[in-house]
C-alpha atoms as a PDB file:
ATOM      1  CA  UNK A   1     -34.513 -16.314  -8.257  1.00  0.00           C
ATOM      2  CA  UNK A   2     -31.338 -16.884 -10.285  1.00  0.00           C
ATOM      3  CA  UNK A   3     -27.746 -17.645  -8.270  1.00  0.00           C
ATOM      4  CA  UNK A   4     -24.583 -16.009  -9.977  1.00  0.00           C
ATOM      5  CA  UNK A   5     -21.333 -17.421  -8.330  1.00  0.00           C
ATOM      6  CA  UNK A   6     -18.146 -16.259  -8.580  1.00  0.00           C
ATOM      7  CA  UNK A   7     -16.964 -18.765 -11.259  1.00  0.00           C
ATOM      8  CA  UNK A   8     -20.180 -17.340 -13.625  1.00  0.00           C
ATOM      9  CA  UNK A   9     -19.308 -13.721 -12.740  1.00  0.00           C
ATOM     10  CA  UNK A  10     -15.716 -14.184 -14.093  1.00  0.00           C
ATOM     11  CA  UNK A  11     -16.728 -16.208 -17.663  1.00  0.00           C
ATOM     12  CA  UNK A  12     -18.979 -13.560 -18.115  1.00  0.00           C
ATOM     13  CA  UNK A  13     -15.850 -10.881 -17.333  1.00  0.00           C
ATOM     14  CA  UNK A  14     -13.815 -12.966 -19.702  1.00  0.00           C
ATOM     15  CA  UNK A  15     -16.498 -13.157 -22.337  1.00  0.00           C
ATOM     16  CA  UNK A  16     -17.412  -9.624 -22.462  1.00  0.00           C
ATOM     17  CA  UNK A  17     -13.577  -8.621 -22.266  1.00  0.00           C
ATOM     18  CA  UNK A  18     -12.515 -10.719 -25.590  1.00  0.00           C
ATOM     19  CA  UNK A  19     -15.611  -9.126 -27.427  1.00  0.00           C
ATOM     20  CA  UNK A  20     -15.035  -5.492 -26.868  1.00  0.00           C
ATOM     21  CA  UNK A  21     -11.345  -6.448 -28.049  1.00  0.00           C
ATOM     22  CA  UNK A  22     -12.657  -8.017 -30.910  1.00  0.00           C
ATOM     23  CA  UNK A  23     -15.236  -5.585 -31.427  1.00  0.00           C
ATOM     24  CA  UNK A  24     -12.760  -2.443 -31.076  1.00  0.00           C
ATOM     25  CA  UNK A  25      -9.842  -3.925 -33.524  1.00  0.00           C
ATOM     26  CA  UNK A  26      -6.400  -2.760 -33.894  1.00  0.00           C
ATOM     27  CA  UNK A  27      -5.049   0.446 -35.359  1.00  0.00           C
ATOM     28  CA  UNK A  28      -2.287   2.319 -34.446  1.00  0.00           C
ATOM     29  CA  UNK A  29      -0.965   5.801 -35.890  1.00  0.00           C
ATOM     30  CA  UNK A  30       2.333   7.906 -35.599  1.00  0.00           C
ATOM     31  CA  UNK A  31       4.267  10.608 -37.680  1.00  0.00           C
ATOM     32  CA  UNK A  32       7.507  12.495 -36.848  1.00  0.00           C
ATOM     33  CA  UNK A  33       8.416  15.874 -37.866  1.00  0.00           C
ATOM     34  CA  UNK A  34      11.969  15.469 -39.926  1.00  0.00           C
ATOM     35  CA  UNK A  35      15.157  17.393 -38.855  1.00  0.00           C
ATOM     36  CA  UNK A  36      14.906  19.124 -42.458  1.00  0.00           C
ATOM     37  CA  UNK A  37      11.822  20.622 -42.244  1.00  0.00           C
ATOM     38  CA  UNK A  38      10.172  23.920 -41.052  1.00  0.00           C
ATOM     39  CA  UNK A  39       9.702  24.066 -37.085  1.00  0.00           C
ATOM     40  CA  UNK A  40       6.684  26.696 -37.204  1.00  0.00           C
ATOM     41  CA  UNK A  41       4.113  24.893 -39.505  1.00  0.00           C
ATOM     42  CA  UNK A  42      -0.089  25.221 -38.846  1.00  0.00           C
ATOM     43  CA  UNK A  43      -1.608  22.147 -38.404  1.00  0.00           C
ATOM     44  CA  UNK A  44      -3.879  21.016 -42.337  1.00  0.00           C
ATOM     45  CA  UNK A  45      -7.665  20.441 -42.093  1.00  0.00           C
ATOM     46  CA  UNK A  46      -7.045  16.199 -42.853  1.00  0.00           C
ATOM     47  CA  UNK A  47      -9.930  15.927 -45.514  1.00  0.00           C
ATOM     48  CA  UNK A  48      -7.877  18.418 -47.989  1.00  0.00           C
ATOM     49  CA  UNK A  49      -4.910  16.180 -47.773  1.00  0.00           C
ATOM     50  CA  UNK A  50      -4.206  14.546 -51.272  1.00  0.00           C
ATOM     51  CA  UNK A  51      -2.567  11.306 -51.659  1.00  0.00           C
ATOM     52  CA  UNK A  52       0.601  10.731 -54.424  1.00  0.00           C
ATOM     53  CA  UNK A  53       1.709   6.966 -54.852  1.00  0.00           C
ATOM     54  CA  UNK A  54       4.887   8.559 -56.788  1.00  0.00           C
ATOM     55  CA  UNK A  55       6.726  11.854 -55.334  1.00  0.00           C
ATOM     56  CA  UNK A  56       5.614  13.649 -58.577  1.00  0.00           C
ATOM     57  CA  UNK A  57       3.027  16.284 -57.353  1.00  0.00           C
ATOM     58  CA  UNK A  58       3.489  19.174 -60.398  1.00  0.00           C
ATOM     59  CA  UNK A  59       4.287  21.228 -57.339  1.00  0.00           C
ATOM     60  CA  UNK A  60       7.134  22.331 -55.738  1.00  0.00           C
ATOM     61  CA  UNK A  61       6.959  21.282 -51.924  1.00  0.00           C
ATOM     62  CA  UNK A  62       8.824  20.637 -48.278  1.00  0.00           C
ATOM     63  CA  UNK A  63       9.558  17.637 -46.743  1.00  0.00           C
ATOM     64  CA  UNK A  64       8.216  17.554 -43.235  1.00  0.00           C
ATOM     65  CA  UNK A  65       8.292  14.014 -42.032  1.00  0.00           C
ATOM     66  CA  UNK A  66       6.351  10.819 -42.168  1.00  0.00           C
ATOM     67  CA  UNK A  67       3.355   9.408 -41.441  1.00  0.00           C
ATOM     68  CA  UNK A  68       2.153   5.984 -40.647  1.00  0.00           C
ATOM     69  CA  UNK A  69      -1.556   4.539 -39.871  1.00  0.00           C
ATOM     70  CA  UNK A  70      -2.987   0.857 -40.146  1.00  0.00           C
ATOM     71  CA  UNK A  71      -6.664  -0.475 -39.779  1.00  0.00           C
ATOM     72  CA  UNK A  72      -8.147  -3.682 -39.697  1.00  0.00           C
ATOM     73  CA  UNK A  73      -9.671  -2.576 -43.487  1.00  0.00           C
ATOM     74  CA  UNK A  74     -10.607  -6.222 -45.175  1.00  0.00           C
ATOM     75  CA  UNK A  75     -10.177  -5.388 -48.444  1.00  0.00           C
ATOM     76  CA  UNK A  76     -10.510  -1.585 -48.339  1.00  0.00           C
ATOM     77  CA  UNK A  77      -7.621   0.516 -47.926  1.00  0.00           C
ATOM     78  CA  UNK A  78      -9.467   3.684 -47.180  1.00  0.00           C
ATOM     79  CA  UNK A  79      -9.698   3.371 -43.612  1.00  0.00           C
ATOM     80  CA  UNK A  80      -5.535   3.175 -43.280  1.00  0.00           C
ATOM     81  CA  UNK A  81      -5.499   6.052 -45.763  1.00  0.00           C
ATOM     82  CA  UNK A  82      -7.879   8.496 -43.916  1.00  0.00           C
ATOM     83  CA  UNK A  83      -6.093   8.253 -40.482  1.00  0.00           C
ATOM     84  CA  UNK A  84      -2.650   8.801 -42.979  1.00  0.00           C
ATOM     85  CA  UNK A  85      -4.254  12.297 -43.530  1.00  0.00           C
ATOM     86  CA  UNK A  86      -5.047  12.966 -40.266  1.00  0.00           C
ATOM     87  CA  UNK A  87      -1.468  12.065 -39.008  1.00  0.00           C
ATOM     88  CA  UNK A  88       0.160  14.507 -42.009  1.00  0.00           C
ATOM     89  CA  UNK A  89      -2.589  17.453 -41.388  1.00  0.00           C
ATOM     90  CA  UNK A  90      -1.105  17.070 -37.585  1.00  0.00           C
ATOM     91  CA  UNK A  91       2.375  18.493 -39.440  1.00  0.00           C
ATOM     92  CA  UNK A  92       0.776  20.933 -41.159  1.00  0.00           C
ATOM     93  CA  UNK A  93       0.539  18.951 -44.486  1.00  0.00           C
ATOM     94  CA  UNK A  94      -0.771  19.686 -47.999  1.00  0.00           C
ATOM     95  CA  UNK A  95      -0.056  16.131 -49.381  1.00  0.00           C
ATOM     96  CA  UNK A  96       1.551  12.689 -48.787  1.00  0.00           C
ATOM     97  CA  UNK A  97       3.728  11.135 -51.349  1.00  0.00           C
ATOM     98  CA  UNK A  98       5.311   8.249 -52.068  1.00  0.00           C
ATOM     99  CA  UNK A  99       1.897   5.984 -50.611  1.00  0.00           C
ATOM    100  CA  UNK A 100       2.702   2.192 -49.455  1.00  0.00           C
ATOM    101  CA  UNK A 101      -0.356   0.107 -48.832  1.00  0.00           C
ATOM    102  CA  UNK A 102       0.727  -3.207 -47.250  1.00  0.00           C
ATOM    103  CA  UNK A 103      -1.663  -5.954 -46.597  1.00  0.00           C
ATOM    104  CA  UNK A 104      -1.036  -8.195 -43.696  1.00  0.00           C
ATOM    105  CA  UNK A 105      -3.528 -11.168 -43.358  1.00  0.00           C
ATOM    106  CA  UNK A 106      -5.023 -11.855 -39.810  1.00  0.00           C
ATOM    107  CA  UNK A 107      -7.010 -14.240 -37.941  1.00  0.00           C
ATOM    108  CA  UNK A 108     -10.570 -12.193 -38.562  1.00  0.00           C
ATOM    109  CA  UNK A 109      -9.417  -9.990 -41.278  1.00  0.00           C
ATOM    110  CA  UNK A 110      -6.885  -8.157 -42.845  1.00  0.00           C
ATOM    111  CA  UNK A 111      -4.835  -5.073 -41.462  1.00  0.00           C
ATOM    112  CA  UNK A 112      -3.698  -2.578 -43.864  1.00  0.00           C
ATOM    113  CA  UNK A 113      -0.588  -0.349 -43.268  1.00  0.00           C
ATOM    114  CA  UNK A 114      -0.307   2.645 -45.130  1.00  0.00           C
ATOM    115  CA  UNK A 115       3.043   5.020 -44.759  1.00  0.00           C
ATOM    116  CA  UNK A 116       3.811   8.108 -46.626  1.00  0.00           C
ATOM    117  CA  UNK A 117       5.728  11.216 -46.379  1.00  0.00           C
ATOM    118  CA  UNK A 118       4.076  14.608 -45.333  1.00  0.00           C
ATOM    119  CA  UNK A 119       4.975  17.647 -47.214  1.00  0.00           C
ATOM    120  CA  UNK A 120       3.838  21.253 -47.680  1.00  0.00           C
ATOM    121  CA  UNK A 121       3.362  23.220 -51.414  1.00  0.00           C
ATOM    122  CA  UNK A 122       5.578  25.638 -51.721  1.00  0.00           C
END
């Protein structure tokens, strides 16, 4: 028969508490909806989002806000980028322009930010 006392009940707590943390990582998302754009815009399906780096499109478009996501990534940025989308599809987006990437070096691995700015073709 095997004892467990208190002081082996809360390691175990402790242990299993840092590795979901670990396990889990860090990401956080947010956009806001701009004073200057439309109030009464349908929210985008995320996948049919398309990324700019520049704010050159070949398409006449409206501002409506901006969008921020970041994801422990490594070395891949696609993970930041993808919950981008689905913060500009929650405004109703077509597109994000203007794309910043920005590596921050951690502990266990890198987080990537990526911010942008929502807008809808005209």
């Amino acid at each position: 028969m095997i004892r467990i006392n208190s002081e082996d009940s809360m390691k175990t707590i402790v242990v299993v508490s840092i590795c979901a943390v670990l396990l889990i990582g860090c990401s956080s998302v947010a956009n806001v909806q701009t004073d200057d754009s439309p109030v009464t815009v349908q929210q985008s399906v995320a996948k049919n989002v398309k990324v700019y780096s520049t704010a050159k499109t070949g398409q006449e478009y409206i501002v409506l806000g901006e969008v921020v996501a970041d994801a422990d990534a490594g070395e891949n940025a696609a993970p930041a980028v993808d919950k981008l989308k689905v913060e500009a599809s929650k405004l109703g987006a077509d597109a994000i322009i203007n794309l910043r990437l920005e590596v921050d070096t951690g502990y266990w691995q890198n987080a990537i930010k990526a911010t942008g700015t929502a807008v809808k073709f005209k």
